[in-house]
PDB file of N, CA and C in Angstrom:
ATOM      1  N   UNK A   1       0.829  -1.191   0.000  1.00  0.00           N
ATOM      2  CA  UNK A   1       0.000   0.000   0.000  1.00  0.00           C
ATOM      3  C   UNK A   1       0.873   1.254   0.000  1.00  0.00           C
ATOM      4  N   UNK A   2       1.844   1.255   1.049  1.00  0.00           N
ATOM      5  CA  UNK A   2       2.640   2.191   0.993  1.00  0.00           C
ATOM      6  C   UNK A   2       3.753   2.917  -0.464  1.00  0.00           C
ATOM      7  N   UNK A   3       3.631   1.615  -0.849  1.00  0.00           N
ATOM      8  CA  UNK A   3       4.600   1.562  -1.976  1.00  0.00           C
ATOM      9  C   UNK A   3       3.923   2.469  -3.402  1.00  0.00           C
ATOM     10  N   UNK A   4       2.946   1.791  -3.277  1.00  0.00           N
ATOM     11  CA  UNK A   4       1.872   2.413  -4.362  1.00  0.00           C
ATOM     12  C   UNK A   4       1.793   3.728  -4.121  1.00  0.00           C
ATOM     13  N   UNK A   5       1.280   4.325  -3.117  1.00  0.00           N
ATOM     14  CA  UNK A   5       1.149   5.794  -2.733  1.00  0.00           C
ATOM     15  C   UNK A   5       3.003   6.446  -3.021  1.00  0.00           C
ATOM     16  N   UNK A   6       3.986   6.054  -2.797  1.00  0.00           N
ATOM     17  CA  UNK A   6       5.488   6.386  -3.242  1.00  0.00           C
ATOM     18  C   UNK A   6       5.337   6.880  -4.396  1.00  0.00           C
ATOM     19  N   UNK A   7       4.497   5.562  -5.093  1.00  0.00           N
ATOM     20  CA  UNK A   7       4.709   5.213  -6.987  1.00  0.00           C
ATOM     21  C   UNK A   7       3.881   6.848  -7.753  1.00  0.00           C
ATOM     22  N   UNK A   8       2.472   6.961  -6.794  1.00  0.00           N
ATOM     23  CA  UNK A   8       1.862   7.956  -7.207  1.00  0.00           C
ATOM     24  C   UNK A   8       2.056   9.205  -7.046  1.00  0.00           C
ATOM     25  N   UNK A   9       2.889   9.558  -6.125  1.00  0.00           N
ATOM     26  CA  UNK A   9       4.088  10.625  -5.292  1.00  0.00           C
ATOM     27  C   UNK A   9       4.852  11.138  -6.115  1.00  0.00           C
ATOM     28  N   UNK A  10       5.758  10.262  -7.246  1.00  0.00           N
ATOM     29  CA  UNK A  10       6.582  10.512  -7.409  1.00  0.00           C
ATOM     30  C   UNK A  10       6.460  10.636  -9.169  1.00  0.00           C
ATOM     31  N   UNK A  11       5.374   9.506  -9.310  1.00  0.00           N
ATOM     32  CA  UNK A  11       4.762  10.027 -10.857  1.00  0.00           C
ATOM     33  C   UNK A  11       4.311  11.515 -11.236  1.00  0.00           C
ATOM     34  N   UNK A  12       3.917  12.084 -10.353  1.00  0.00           N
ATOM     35  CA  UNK A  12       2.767  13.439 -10.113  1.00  0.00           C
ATOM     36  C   UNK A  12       4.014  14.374  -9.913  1.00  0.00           C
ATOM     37  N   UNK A  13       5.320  13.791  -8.922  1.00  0.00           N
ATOM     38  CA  UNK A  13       5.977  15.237  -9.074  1.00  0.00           C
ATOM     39  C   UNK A  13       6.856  14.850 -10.498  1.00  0.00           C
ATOM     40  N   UNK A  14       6.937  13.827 -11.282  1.00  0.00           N
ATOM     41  CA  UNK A  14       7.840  13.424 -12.125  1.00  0.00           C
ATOM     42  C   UNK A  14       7.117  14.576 -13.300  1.00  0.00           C
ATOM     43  N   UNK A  15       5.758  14.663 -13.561  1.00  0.00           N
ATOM     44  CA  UNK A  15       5.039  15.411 -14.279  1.00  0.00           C
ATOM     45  C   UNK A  15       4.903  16.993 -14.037  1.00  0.00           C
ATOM     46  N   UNK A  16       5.118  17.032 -12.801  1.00  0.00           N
ATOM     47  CA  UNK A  16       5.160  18.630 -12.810  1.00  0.00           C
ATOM     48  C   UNK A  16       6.669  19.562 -12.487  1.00  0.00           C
ATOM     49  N   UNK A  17       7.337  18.744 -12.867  1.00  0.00           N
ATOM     50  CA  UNK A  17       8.889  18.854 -12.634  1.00  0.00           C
ATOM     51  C   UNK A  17       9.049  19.236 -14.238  1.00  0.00           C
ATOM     52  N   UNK A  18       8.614  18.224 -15.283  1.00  0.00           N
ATOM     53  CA  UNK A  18       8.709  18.212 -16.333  1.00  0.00           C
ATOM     54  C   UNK A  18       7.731  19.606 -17.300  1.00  0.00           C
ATOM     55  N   UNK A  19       9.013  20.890 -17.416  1.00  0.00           N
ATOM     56  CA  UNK A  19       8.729  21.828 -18.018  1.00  0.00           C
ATOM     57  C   UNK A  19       7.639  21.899 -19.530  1.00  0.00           C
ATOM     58  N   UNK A  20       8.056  20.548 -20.257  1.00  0.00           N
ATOM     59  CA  UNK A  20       7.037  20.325 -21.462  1.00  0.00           C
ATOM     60  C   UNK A  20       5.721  20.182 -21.571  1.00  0.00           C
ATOM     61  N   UNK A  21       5.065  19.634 -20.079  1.00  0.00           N
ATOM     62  CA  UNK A  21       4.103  19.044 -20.016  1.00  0.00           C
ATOM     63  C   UNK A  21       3.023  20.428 -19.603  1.00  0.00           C
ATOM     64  N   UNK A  22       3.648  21.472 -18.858  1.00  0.00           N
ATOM     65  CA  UNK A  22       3.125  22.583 -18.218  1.00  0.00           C
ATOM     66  C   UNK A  22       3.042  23.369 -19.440  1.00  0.00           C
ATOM     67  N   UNK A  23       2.287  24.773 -19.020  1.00  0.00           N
ATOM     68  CA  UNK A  23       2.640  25.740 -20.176  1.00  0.00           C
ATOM     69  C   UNK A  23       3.487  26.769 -19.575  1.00  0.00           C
ATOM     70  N   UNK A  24       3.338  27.417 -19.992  1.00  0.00           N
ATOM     71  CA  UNK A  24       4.616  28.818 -18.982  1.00  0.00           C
ATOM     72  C   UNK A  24       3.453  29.725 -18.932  1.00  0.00           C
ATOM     73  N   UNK A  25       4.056  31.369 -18.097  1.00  0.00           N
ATOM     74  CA  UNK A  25       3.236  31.825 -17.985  1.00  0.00           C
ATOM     75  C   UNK A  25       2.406  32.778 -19.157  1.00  0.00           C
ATOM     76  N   UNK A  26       3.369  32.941 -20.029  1.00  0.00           N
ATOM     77  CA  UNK A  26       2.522  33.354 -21.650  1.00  0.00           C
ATOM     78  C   UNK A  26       1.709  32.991 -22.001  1.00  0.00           C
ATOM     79  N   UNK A  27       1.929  31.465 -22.129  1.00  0.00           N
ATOM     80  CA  UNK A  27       1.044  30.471 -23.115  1.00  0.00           C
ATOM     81  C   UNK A  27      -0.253  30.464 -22.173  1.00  0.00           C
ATOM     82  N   UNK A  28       0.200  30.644 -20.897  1.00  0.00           N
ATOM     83  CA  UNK A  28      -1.851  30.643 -19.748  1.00  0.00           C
ATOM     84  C   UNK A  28      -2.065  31.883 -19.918  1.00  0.00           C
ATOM     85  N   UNK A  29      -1.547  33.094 -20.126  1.00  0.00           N
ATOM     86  CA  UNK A  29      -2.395  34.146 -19.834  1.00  0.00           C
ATOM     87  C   UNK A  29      -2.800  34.140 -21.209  1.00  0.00           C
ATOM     88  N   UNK A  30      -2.073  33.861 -22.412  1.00  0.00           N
ATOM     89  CA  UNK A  30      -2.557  33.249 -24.140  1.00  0.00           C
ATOM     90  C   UNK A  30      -3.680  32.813 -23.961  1.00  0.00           C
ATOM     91  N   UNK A  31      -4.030  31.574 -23.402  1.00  0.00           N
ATOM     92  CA  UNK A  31      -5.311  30.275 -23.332  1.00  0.00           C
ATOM     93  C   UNK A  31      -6.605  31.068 -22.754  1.00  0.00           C
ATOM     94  N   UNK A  32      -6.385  32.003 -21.431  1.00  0.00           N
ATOM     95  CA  UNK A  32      -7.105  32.827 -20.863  1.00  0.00           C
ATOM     96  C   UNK A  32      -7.912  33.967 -21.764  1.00  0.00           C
ATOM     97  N   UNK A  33      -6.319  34.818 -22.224  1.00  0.00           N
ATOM     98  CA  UNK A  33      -7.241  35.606 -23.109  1.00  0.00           C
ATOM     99  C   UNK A  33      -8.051  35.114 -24.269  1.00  0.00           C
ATOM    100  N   UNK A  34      -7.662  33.801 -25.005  1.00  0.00           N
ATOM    101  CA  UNK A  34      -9.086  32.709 -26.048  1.00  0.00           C
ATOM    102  C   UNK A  34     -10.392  32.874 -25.567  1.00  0.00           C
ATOM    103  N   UNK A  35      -9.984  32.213 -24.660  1.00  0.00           N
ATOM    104  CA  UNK A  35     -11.076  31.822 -23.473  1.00  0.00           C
ATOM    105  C   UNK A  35     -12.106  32.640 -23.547  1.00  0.00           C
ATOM    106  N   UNK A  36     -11.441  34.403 -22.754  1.00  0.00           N
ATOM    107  CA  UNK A  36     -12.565  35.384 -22.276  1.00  0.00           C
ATOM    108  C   UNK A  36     -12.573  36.061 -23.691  1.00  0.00           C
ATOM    109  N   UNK A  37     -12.318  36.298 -24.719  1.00  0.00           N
ATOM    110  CA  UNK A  37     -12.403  36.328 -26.284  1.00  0.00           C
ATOM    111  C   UNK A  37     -13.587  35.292 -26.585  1.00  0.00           C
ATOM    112  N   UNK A  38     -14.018  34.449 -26.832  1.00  0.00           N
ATOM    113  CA  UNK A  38     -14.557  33.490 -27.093  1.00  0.00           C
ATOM    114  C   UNK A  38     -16.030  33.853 -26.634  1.00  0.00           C
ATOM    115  N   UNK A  39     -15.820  33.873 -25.182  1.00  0.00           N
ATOM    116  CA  UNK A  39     -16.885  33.839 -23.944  1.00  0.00           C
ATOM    117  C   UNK A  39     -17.754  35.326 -24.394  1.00  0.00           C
ATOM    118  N   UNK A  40     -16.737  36.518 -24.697  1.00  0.00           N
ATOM    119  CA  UNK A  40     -17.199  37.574 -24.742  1.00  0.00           C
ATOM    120  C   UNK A  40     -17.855  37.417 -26.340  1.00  0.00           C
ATOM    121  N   UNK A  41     -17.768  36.745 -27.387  1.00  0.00           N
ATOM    122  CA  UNK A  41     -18.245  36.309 -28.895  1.00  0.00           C
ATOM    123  C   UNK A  41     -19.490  36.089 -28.450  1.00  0.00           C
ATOM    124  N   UNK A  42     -19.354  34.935 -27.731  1.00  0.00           N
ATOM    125  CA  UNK A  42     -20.838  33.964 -27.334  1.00  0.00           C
ATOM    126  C   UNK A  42     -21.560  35.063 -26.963  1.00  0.00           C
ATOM    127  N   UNK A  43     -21.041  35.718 -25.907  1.00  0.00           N
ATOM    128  CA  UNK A  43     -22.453  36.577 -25.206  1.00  0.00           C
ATOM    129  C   UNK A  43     -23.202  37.732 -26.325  1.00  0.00           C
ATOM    130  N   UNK A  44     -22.161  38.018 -26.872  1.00  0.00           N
ATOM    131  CA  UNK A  44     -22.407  39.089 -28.096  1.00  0.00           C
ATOM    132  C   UNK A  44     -23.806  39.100 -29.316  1.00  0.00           C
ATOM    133  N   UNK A  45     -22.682  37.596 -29.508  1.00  0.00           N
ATOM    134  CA  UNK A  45     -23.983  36.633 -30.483  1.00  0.00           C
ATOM    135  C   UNK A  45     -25.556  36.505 -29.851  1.00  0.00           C
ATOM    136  N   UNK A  46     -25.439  35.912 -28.606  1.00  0.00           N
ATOM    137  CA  UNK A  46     -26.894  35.625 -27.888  1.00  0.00           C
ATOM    138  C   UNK A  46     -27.507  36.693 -27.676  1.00  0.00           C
ATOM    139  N   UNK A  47     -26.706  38.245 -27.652  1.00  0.00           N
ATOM    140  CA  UNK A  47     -27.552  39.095 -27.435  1.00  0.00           C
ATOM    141  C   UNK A  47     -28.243  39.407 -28.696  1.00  0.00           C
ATOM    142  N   UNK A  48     -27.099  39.347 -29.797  1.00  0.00           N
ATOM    143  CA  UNK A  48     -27.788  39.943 -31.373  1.00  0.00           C
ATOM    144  C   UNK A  48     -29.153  39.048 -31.660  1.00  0.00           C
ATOM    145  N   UNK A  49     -28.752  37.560 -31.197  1.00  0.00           N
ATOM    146  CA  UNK A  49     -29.635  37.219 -31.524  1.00  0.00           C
ATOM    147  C   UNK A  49     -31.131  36.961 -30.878  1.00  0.00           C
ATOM    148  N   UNK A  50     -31.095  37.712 -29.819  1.00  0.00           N
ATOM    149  CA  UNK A  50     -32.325  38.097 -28.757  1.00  0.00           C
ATOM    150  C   UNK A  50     -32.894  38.972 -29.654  1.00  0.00           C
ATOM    151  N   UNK A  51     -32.885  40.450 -29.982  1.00  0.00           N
ATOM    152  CA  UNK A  51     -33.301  40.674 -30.653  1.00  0.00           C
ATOM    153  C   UNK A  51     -33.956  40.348 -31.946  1.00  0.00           C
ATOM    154  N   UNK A  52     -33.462  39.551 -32.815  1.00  0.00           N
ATOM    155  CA  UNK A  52     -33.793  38.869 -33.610  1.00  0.00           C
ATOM    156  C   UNK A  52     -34.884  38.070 -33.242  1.00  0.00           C
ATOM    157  N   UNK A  53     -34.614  36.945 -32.499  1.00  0.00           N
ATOM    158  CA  UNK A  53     -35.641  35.698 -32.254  1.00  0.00           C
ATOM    159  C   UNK A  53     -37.264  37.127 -31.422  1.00  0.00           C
ATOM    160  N   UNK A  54     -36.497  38.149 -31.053  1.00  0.00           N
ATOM    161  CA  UNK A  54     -37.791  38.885 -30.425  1.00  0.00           C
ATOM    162  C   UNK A  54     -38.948  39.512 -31.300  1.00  0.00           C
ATOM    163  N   UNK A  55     -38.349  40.071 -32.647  1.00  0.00           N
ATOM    164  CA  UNK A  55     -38.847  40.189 -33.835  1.00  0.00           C
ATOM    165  C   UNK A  55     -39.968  39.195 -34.476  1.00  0.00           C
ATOM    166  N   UNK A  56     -39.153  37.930 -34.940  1.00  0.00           N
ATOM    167  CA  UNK A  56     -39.665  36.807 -35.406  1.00  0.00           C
ATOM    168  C   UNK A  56     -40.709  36.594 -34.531  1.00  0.00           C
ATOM    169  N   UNK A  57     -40.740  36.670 -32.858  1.00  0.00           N
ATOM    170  CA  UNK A  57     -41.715  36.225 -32.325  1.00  0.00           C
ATOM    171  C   UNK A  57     -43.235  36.973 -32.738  1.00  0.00           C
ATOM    172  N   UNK A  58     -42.674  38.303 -33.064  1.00  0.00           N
ATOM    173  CA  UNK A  58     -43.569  39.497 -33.101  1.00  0.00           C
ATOM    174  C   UNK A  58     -44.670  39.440 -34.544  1.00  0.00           C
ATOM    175  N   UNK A  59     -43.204  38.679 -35.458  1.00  0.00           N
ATOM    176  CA  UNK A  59     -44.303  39.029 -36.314  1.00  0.00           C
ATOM    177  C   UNK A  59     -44.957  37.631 -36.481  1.00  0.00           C
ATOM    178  N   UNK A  60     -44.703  36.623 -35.415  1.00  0.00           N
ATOM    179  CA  UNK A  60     -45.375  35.198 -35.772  1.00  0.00           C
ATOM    180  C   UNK A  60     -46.621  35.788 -35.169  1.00  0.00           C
ATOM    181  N   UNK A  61     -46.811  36.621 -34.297  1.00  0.00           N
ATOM    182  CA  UNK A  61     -47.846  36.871 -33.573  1.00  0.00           C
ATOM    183  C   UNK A  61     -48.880  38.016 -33.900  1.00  0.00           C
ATOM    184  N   UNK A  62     -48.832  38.919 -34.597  1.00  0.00           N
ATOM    185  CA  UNK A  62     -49.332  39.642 -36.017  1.00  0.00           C
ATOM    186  C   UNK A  62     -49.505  38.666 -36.862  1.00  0.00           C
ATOM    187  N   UNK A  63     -49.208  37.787 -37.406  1.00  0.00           N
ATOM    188  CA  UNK A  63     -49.489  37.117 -38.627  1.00  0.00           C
ATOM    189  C   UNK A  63     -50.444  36.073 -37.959  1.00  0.00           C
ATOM    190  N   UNK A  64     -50.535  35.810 -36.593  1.00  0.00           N
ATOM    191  CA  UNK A  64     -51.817  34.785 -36.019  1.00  0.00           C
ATOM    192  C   UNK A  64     -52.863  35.629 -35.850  1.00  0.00           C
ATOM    193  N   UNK A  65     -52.332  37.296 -35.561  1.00  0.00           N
ATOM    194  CA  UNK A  65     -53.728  38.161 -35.459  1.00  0.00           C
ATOM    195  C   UNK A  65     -54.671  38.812 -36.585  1.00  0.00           C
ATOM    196  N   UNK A  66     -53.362  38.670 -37.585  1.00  0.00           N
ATOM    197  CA  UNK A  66     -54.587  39.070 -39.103  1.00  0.00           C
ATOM    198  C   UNK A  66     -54.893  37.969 -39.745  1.00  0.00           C
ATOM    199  N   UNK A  67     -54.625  36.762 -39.298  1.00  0.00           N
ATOM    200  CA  UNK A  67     -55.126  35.396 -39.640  1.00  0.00           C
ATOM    201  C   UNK A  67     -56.621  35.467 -39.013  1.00  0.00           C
ATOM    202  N   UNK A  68     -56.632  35.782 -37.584  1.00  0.00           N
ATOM    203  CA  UNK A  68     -57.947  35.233 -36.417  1.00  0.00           C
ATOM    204  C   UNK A  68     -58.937  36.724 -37.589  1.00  0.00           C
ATOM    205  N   UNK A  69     -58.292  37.882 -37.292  1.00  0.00           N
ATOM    206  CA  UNK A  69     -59.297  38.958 -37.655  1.00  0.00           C
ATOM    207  C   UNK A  69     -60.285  38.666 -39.170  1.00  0.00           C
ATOM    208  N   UNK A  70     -59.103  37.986 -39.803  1.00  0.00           N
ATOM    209  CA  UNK A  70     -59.801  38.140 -41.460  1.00  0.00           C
ATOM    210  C   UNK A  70     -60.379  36.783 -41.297  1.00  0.00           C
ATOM    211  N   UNK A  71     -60.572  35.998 -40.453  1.00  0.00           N
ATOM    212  CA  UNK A  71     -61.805  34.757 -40.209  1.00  0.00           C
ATOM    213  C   UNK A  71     -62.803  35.400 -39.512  1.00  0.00           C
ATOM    214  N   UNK A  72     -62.525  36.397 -38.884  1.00  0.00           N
ATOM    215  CA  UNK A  72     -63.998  36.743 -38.148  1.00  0.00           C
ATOM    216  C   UNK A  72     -64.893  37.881 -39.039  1.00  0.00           C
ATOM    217  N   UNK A  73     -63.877  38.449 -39.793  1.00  0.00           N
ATOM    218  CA  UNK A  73     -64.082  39.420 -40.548  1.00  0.00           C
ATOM    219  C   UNK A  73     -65.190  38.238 -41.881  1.00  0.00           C
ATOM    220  N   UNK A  74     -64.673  37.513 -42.383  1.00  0.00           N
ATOM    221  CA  UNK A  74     -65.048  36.739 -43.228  1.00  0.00           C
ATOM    222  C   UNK A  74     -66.445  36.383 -42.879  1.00  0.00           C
ATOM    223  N   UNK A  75     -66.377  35.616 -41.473  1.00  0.00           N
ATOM    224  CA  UNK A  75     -67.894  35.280 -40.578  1.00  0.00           C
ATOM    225  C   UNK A  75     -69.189  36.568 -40.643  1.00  0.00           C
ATOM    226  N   UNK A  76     -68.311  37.635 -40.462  1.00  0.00           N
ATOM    227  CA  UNK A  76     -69.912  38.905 -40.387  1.00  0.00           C
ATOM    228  C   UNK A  76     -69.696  39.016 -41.820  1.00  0.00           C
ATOM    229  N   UNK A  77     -69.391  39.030 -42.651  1.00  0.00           N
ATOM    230  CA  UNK A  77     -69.522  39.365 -44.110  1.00  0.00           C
ATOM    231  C   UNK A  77     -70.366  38.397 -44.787  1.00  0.00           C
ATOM    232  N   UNK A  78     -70.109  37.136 -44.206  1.00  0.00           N
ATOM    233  CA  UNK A  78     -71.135  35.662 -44.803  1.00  0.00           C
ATOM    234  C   UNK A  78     -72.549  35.812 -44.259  1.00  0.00           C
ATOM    235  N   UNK A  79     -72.531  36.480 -42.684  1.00  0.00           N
ATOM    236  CA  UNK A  79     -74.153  36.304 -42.074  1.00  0.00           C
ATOM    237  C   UNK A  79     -74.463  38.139 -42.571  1.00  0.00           C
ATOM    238  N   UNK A  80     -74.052  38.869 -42.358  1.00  0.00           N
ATOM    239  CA  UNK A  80     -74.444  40.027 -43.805  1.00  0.00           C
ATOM    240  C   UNK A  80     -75.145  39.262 -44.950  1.00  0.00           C
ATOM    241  N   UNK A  81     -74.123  38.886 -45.595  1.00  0.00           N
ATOM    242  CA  UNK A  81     -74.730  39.046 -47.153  1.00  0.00           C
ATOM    243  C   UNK A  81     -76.093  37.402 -46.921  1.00  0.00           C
ATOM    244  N   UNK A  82     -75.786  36.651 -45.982  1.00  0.00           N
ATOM    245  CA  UNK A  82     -77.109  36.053 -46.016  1.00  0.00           C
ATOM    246  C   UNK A  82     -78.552  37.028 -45.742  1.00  0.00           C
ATOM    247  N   UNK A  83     -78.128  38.184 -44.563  1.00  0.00           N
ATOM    248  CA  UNK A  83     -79.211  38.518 -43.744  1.00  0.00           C
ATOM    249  C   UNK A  83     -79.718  39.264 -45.364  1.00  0.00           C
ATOM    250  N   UNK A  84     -78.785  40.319 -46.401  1.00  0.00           N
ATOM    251  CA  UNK A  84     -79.241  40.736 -47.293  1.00  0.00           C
ATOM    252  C   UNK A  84     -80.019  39.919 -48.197  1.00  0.00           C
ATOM    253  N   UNK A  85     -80.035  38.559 -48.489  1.00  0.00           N
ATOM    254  CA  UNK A  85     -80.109  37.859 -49.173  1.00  0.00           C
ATOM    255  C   UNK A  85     -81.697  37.622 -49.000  1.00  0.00           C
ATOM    256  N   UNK A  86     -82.026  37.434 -47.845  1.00  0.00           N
ATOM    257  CA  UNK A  86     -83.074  36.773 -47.200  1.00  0.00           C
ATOM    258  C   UNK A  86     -84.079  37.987 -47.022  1.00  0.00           C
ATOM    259  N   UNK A  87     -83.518  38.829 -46.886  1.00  0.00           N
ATOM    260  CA  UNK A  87     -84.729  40.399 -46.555  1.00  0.00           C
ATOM    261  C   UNK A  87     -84.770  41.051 -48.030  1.00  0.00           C
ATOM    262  N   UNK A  88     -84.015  40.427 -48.595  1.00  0.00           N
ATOM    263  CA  UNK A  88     -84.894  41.387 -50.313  1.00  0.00           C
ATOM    264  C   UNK A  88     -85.572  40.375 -51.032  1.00  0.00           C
ATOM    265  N   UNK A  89     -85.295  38.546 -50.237  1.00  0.00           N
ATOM    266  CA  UNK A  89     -86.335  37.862 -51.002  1.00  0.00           C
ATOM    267  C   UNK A  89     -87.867  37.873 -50.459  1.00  0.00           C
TER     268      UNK A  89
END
């Protein structure tokens, strides 16, 4: 048991001893600035596209209201032209 825990001791500092495996401190504040570059894209995008998807919602919802209007509109125009129909016969 003991031995094993040595083995894992010494693997772990064998790896962080070893300069290749790390980055230095350029290459992390490099990866960092991707990172918050990236992060700051994403948020950018989701906002442009809030607006957008807010639009689309708008006009899905106008286009359900002159849909409903010009069916009801249609309905008094049909019992109209019956009621005319029926009072001049």
């Amino acid at each position: 048991m003991m031995s094993r825990i040595l083995l894992v001791m010494g693997f772990t500092l064998a790896l962080a001893a070893d300069p290749k495996k790390r980055p230095n401190m350029t290459e992390w504040k490099a990866r960092q600035a991707t990172k918050s570059a990236k992060t700051d894209a994403k948020a950018a995008r989701e906002a442009k596209m809030a607006a957008v998807n807010k639009v689309v919602t708008m006009l899905e919802e106008l286009q359900a209201q002159i849909l409903d209007e010009g069916e009801k509109e249609a309905a008094t125009y049909n019992k109209f032209s019956c009621f005319c129909r029926d009072t001049t016969a």
